[in-house]
Structure formats: structure tokens, C-alpha cells
C-alpha atoms as a PDB file:
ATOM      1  CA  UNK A   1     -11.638  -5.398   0.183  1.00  0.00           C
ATOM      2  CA  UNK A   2     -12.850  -8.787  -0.694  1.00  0.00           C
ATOM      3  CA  UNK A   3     -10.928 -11.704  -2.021  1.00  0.00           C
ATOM      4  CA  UNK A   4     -13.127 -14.652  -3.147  1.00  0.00           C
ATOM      5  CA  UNK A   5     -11.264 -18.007  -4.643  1.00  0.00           C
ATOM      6  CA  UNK A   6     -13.230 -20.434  -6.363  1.00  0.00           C
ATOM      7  CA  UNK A   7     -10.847 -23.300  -5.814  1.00  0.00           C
ATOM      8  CA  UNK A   8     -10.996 -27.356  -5.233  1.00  0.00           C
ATOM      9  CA  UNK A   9      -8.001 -26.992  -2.852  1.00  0.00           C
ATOM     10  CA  UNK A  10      -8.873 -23.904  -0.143  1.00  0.00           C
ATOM     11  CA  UNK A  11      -6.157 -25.378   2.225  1.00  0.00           C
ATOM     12  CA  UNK A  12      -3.626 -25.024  -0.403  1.00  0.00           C
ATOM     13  CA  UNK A  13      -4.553 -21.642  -0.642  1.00  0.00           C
ATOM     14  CA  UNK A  14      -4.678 -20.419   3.168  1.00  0.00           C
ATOM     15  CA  UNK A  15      -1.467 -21.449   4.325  1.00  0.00           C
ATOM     16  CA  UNK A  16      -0.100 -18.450   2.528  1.00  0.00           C
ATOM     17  CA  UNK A  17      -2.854 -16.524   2.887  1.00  0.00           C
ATOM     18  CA  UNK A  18      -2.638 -16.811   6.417  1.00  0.00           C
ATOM     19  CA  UNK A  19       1.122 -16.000   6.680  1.00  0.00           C
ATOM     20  CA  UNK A  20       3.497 -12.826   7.398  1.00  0.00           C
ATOM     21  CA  UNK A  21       2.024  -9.686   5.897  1.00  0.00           C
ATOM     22  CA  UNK A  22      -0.906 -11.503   3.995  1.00  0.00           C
ATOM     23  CA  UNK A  23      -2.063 -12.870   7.131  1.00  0.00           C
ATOM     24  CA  UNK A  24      -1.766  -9.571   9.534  1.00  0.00           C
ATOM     25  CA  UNK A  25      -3.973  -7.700   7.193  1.00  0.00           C
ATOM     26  CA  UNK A  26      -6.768 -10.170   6.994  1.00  0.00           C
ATOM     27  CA  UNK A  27      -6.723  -9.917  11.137  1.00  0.00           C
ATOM     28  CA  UNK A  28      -6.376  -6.587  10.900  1.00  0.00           C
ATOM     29  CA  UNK A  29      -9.638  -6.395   8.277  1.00  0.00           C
ATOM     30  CA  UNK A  30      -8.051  -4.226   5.524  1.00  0.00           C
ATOM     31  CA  UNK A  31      -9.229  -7.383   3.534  1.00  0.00           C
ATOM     32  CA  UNK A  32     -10.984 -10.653   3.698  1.00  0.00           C
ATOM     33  CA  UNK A  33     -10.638 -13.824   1.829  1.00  0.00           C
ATOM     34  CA  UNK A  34     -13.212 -16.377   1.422  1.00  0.00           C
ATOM     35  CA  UNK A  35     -13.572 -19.634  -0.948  1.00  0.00           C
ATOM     36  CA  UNK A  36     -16.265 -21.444  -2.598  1.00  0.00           C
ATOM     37  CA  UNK A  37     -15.522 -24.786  -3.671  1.00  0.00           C
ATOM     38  CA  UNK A  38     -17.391 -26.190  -7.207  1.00  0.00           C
ATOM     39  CA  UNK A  39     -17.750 -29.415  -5.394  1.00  0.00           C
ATOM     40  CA  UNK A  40     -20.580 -27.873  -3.205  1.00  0.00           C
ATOM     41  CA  UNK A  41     -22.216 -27.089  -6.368  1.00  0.00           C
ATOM     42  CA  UNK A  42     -23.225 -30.843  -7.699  1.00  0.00           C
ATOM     43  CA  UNK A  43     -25.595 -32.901  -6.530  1.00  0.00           C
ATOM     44  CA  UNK A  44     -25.245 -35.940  -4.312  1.00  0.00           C
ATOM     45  CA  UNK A  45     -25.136 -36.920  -0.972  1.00  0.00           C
ATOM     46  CA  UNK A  46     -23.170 -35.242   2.140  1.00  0.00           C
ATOM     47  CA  UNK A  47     -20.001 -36.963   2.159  1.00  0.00           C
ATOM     48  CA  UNK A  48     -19.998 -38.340  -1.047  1.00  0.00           C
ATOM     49  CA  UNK A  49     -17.673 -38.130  -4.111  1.00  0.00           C
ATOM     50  CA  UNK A  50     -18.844 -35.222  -6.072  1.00  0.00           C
ATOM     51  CA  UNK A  51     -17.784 -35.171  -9.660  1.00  0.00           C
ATOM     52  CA  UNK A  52     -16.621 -31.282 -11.233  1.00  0.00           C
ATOM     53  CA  UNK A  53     -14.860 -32.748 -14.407  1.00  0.00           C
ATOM     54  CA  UNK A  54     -15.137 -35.147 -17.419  1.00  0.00           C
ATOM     55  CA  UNK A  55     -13.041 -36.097 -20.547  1.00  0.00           C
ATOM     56  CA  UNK A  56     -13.074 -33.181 -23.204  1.00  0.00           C
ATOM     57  CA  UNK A  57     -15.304 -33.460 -26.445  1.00  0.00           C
ATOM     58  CA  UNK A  58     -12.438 -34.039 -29.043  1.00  0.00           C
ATOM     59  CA  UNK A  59     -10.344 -36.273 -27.422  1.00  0.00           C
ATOM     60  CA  UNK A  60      -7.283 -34.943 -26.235  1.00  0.00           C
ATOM     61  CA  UNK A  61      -5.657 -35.657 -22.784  1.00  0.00           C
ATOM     62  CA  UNK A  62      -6.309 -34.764 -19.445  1.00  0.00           C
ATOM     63  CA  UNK A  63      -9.653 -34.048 -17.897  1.00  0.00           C
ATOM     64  CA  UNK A  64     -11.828 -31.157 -18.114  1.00  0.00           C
ATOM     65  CA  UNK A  65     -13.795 -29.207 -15.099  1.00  0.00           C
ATOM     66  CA  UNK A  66     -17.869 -28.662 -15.645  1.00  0.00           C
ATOM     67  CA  UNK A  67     -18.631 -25.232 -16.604  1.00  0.00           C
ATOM     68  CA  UNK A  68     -22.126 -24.804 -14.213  1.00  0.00           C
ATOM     69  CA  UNK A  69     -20.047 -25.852 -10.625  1.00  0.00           C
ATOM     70  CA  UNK A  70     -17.825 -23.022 -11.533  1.00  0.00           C
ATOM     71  CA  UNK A  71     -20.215 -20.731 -12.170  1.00  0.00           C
ATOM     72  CA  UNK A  72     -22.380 -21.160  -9.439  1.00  0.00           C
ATOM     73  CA  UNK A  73     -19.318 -21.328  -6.771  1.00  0.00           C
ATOM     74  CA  UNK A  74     -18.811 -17.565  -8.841  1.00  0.00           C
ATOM     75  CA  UNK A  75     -22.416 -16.674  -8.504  1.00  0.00           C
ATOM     76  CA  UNK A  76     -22.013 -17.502  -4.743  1.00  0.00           C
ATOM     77  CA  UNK A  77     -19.235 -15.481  -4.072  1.00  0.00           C
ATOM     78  CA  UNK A  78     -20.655 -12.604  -5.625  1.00  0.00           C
ATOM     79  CA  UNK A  79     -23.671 -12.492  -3.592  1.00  0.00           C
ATOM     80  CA  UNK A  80     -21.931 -13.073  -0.747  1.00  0.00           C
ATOM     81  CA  UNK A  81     -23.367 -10.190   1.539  1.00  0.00           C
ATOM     82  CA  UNK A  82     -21.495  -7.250   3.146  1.00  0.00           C
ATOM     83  CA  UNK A  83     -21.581  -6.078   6.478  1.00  0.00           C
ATOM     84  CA  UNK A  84     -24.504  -3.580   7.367  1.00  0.00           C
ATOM     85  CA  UNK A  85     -22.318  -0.778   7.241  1.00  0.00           C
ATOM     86  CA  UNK A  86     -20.652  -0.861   3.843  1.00  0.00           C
ATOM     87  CA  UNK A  87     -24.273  -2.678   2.454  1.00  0.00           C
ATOM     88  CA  UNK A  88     -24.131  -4.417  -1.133  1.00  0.00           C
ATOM     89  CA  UNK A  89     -25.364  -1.523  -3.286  1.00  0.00           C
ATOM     90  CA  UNK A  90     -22.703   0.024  -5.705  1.00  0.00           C
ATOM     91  CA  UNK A  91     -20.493  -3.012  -5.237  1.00  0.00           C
ATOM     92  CA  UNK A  92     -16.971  -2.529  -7.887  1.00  0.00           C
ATOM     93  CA  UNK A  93     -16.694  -6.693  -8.716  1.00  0.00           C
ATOM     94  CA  UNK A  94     -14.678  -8.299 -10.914  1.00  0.00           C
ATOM     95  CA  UNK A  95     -13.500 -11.876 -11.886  1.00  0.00           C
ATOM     96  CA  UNK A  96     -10.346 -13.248 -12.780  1.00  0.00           C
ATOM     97  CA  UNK A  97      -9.714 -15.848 -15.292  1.00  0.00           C
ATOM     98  CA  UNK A  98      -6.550 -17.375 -15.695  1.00  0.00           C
ATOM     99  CA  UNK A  99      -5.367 -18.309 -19.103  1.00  0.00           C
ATOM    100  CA  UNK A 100      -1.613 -18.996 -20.546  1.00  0.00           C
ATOM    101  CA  UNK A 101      -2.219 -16.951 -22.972  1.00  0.00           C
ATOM    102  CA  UNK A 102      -4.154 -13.912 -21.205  1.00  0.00           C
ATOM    103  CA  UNK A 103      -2.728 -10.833 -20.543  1.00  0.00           C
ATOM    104  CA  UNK A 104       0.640 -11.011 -18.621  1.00  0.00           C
ATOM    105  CA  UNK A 105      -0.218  -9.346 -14.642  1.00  0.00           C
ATOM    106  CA  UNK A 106       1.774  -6.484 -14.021  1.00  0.00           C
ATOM    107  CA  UNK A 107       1.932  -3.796 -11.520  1.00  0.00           C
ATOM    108  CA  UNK A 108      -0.381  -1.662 -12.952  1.00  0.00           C
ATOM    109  CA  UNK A 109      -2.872  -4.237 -12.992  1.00  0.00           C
ATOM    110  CA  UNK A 110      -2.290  -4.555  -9.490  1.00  0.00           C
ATOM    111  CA  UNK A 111      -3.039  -0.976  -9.061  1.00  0.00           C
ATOM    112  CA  UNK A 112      -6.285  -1.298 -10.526  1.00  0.00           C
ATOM    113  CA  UNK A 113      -7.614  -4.112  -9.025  1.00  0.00           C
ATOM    114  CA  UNK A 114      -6.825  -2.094  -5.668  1.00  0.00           C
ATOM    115  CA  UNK A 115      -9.914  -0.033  -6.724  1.00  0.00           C
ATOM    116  CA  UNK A 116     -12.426  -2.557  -6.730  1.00  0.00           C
ATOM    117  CA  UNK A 117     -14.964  -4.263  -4.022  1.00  0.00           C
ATOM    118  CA  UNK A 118     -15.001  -7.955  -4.952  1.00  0.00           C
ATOM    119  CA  UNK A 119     -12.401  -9.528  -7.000  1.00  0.00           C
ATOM    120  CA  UNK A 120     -13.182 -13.487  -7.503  1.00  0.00           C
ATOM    121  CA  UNK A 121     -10.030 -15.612  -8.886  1.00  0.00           C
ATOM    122  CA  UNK A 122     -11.428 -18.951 -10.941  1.00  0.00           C
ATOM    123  CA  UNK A 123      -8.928 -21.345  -9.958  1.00  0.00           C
ATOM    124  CA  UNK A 124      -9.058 -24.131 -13.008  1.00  0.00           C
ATOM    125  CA  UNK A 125      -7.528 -27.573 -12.760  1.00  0.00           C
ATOM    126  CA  UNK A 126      -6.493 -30.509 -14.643  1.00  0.00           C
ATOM    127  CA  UNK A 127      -6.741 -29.124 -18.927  1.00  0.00           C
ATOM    128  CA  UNK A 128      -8.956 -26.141 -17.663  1.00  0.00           C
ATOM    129  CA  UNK A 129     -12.654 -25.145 -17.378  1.00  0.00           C
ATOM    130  CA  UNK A 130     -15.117 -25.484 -19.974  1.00  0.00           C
ATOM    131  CA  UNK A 131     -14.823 -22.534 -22.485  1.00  0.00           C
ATOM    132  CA  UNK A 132     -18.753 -21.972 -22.191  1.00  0.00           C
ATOM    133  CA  UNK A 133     -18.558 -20.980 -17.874  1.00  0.00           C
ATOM    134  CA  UNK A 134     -15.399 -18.008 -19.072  1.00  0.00           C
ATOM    135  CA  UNK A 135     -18.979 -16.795 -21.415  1.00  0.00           C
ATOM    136  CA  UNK A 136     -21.624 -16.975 -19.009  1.00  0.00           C
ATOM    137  CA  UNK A 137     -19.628 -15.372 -16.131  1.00  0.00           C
ATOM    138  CA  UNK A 138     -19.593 -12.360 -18.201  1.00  0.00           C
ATOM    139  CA  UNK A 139     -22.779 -11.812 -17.766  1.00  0.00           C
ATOM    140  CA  UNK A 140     -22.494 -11.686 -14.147  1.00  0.00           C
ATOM    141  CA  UNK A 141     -19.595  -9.134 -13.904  1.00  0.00           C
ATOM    142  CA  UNK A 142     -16.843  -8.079 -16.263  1.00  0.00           C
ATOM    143  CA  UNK A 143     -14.055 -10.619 -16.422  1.00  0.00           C
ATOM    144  CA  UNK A 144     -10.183  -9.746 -17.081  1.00  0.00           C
ATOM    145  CA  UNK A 145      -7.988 -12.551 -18.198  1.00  0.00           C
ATOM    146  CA  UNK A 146      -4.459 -13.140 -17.078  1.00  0.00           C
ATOM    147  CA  UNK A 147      -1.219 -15.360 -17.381  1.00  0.00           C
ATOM    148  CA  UNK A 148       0.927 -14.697 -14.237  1.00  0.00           C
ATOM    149  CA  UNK A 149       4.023 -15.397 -15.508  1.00  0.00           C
ATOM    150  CA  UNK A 150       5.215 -17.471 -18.556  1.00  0.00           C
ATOM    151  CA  UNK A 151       5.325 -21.082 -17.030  1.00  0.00           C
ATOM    152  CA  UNK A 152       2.048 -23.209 -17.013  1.00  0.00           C
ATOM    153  CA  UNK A 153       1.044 -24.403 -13.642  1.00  0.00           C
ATOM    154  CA  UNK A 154      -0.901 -27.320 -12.440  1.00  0.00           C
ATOM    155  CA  UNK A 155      -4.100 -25.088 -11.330  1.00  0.00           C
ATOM    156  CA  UNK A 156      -4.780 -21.595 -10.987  1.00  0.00           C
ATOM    157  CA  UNK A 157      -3.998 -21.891  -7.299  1.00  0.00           C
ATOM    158  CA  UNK A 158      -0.281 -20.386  -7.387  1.00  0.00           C
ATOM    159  CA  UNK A 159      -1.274 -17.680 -10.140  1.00  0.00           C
ATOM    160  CA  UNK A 160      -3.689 -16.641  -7.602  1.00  0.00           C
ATOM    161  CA  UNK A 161      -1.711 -16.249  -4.559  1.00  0.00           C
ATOM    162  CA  UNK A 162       0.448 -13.937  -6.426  1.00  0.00           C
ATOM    163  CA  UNK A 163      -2.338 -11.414  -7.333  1.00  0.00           C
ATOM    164  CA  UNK A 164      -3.880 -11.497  -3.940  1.00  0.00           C
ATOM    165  CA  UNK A 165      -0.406 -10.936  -2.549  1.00  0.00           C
ATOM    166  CA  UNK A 166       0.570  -7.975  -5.139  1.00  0.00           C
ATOM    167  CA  UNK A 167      -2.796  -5.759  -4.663  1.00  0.00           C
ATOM    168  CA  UNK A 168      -2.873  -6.655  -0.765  1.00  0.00           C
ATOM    169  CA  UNK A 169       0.238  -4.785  -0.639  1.00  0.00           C
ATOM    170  CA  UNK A 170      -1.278  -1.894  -1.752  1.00  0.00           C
ATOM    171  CA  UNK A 171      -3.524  -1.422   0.581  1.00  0.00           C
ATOM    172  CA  UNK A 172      -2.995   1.783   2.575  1.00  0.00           C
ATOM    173  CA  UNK A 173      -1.992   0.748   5.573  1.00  0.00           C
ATOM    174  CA  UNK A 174      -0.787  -3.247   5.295  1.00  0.00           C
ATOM    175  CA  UNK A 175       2.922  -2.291   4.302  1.00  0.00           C
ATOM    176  CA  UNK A 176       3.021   0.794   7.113  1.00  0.00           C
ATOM    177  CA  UNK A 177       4.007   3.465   4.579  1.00  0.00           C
ATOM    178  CA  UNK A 178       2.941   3.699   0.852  1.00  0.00           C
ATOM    179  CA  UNK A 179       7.068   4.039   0.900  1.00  0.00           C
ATOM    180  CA  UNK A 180       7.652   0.210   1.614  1.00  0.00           C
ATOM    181  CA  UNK A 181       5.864  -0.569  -2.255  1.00  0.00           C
ATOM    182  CA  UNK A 182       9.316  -0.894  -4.323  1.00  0.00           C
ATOM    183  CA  UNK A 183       8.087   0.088  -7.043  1.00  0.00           C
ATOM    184  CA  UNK A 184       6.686   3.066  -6.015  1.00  0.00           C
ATOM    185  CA  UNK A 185      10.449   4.180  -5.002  1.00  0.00           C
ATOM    186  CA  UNK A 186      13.855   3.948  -6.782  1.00  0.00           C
ATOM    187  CA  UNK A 187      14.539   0.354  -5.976  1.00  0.00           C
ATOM    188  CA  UNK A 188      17.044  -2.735  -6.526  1.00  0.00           C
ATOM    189  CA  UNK A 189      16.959  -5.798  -6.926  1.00  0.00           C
ATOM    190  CA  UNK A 190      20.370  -5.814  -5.171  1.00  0.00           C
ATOM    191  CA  UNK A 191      20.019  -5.380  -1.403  1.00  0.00           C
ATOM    192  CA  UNK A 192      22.450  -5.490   1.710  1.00  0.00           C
ATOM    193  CA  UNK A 193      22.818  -5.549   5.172  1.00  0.00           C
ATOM    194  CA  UNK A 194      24.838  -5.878   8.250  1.00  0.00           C
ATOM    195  CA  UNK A 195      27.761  -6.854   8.561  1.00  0.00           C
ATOM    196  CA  UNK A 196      29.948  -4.696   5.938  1.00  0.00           C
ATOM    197  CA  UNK A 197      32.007  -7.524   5.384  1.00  0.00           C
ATOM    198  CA  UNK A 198      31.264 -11.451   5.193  1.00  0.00           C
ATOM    199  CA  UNK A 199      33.832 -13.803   4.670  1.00  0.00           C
ATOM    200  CA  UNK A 200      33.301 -16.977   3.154  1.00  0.00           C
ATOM    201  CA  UNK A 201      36.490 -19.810   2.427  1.00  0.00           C
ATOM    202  CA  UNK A 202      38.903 -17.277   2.915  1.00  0.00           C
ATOM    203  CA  UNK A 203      37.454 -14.479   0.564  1.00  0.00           C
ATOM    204  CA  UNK A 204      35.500 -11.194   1.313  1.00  0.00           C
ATOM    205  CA  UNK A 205      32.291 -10.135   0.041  1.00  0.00           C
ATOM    206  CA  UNK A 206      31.185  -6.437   0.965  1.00  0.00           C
ATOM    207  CA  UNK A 207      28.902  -3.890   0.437  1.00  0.00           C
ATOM    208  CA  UNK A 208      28.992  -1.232  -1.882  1.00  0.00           C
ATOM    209  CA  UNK A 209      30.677   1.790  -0.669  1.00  0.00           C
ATOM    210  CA  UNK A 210      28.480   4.059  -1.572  1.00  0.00           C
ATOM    211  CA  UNK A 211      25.510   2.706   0.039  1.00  0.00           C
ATOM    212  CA  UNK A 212      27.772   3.729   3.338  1.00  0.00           C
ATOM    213  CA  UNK A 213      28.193   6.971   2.356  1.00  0.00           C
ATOM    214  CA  UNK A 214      24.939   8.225   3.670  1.00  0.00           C
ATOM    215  CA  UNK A 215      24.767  10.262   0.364  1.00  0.00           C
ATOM    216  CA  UNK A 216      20.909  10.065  -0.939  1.00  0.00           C
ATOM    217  CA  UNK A 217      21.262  10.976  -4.683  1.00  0.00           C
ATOM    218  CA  UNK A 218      24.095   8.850  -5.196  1.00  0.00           C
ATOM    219  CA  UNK A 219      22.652   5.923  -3.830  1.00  0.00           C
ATOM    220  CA  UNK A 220      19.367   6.630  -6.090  1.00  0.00           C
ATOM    221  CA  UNK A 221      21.646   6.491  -8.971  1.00  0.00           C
ATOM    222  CA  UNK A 222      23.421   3.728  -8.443  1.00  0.00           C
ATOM    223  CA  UNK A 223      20.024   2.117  -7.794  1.00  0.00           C
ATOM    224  CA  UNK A 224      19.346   3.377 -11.283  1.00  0.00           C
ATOM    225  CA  UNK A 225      22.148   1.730 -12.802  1.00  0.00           C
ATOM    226  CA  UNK A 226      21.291  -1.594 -10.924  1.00  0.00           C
END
């Protein structure tokens, strides 16, 4: 599976990508993530300062990012070959645009994405892309729109992270056991380990007794309750 992020700020993006459970699956090849940058897309000379946005017809704060830089970072990614063994015909692609008022991301979402070939996440910046790129890239592959989460963020950078992160972990194979997904089990959010007891400034804090009782159908209901 294929991650592609078309983002101004890759190195912001690997760090994480490159860390703990993320990272062991991309060097294990159970994915791959790659990045275009728009800035590769406009003209000028290596080395030079290469303009993707502009103030927005209307007036209104902020800057704007060029629709066509986006889109052709997005055409890029898409026709970004395979290796000779999985080849490029019957490709499942989709892109992700990132909106505050999209569709909230949810597990299920997750889920599906997990199904497909190619997923490319539009990382926007500044007030956001042009409206008219969101159109065209339709025409290139079906494109599902999402808020991850209720705050607004500086770019679509963070929002992406979290998507790559939630369908990576559903990857047969990256978490061990299809077991480790929590919510494919009764789960928590209240978890404890060793030691039974901690003090702190002379009171104790322990853990539930009946998660040391051993006794599986309790503990699933009291995970219930929780």
C-alpha cells in the first residue's frame, strides 16, 4: 500500500513517519510513503524561490495556494509507477482532501481506505487551496473529504499523519495480531500495569481488583462499563 503526501513541508512529515510502528512497516514494505512537493511544479530556476500561493480574489486575510502546483504534484503521485510485479493496471486510488467542515475520519473510514492501492493526502496551507484544484482532481480519481478532528490546524500536515497512522495499523501484519487493533476488541481507555500499588506523597493508587482476578468475562465487562 501506497501513501503519497502532496505537502510543502516533507520533513515535517517523515519524522513520524519514520518512527516506532509507522516506521517498521515502511522497512518492512507492508507500505510505502512518498511526497511530491507543489514547489517542483512552477517554473523558475533550480534553487530559486518558487511561488505556490497569492492573495485570495475577495480580499480576506491570509494567503491562498495555486490550484495547478497542487494538481500536478497529485497527477505525479498518481502515476507514480509500481513495481513489475504488482504492475499499474487495476490500481484502487483515491485522494484526500482536507476540509473543516468535511466529513469527521472515523474508524470505519480507516477500514476502507485499507482497501485501496494509492491514497494521496493534499496537504493545504496558509487559508487553503484554490476551490477550482478540489474540482479538477476529481477528474483524476474520486476524492473523499475529511476534518480530522474539530480543531483547525495550520496545514493539512498533522490531519494527515493521523490517517496514515490509523489505516497503517490495519495492515495485516504491522500490529502482529489483528488482536492488538483496540477497537476491534473490548477495550479501555483506562489501562494499568506493574506495580499493583504506586505511592505518591504518602497516598496509594492501585489497580483494579478485578483486572487481578484472571477472570476474562468480568474484566470484559468492566471494560464495558469503562
Amino acid at each position: 500500500m501506497r501513501f503519497h503526501l502532496i505537502t510543502l513541508f516533507a520533513e515535517a512529515c517523515d519524522a513520524y513517519l519514520s518512527a516506532s510502528i509507522i516506521g517498521r512497516a515502511r522497512k518492512e514494505k507492508k507500505i510505502s510513503v512518498q511526497y511530491q512537493n507543489p514547489r517542483d511544479f512552477v517554473a523558475g530556476l533550480a534553487g530559486s524561490y518558487k511561488k505556490v500561493d497569492e492573495k485570495p480574489y475577495g480580499g480576506g486575510p491570509g494567503m491562498v495556494m495555486f490550484a495547478m502546483p497542487v494538481v500536478s504534484a497529485t497527477a505525479k503521485a498518481l502515476q507514480t509507477p509500481r513495481s513489475p510485479r504488482r504492475g499499474n493496471a487495476g490500481k484502487k486510488q483515491v485522494i484526500i482532501w482536507f476540509s473543516p467542515s468535511g466529513k469527521q475520519f472515523t474508524n470505519k473510514d480507516a477500514d476502507a481506505l485499507a482497501k485501496y492501492d494509492d491514497v494521496v493526502l493534499v496537504c493545504g496551507r496558509y487559508e487553503g487551496i484554490d476551490e477550482r484544484a478540489k474540482k479538477i482532481l476529481k477528474t483524476l480519481a474520486p476524492v473523499k473529504e475529511f476534518a480530522v478532528g474539530e480543531a483547525v490546524y495550520t496545514g493539512g500536515e498533522v490531519p494527515a499523519l493521523a490517517i496514515v497512522d490509523a489505516v497503517t495499523r490495519r495492515i495485516p501484519g504491522v500490529l502482529g495480531k489483528d488482536a492488538s487493533v483496540e477497537e476491534r476488541r473490548i477495550a479501555s481507555s483506562a489501562v494499568y500495569t506493574r506495580p499493583e500499588t504506586i505511592s505518591y506523597k504518602k497516598k496509594n493508587y492501585k489497580v483494579p481488583k478485578v483486572l487481578q482476578t484472571g477472570h476474562h468475562a468480568k474484566i470484559d465487562a468492566w471494560r464495558r462499563r469503562r
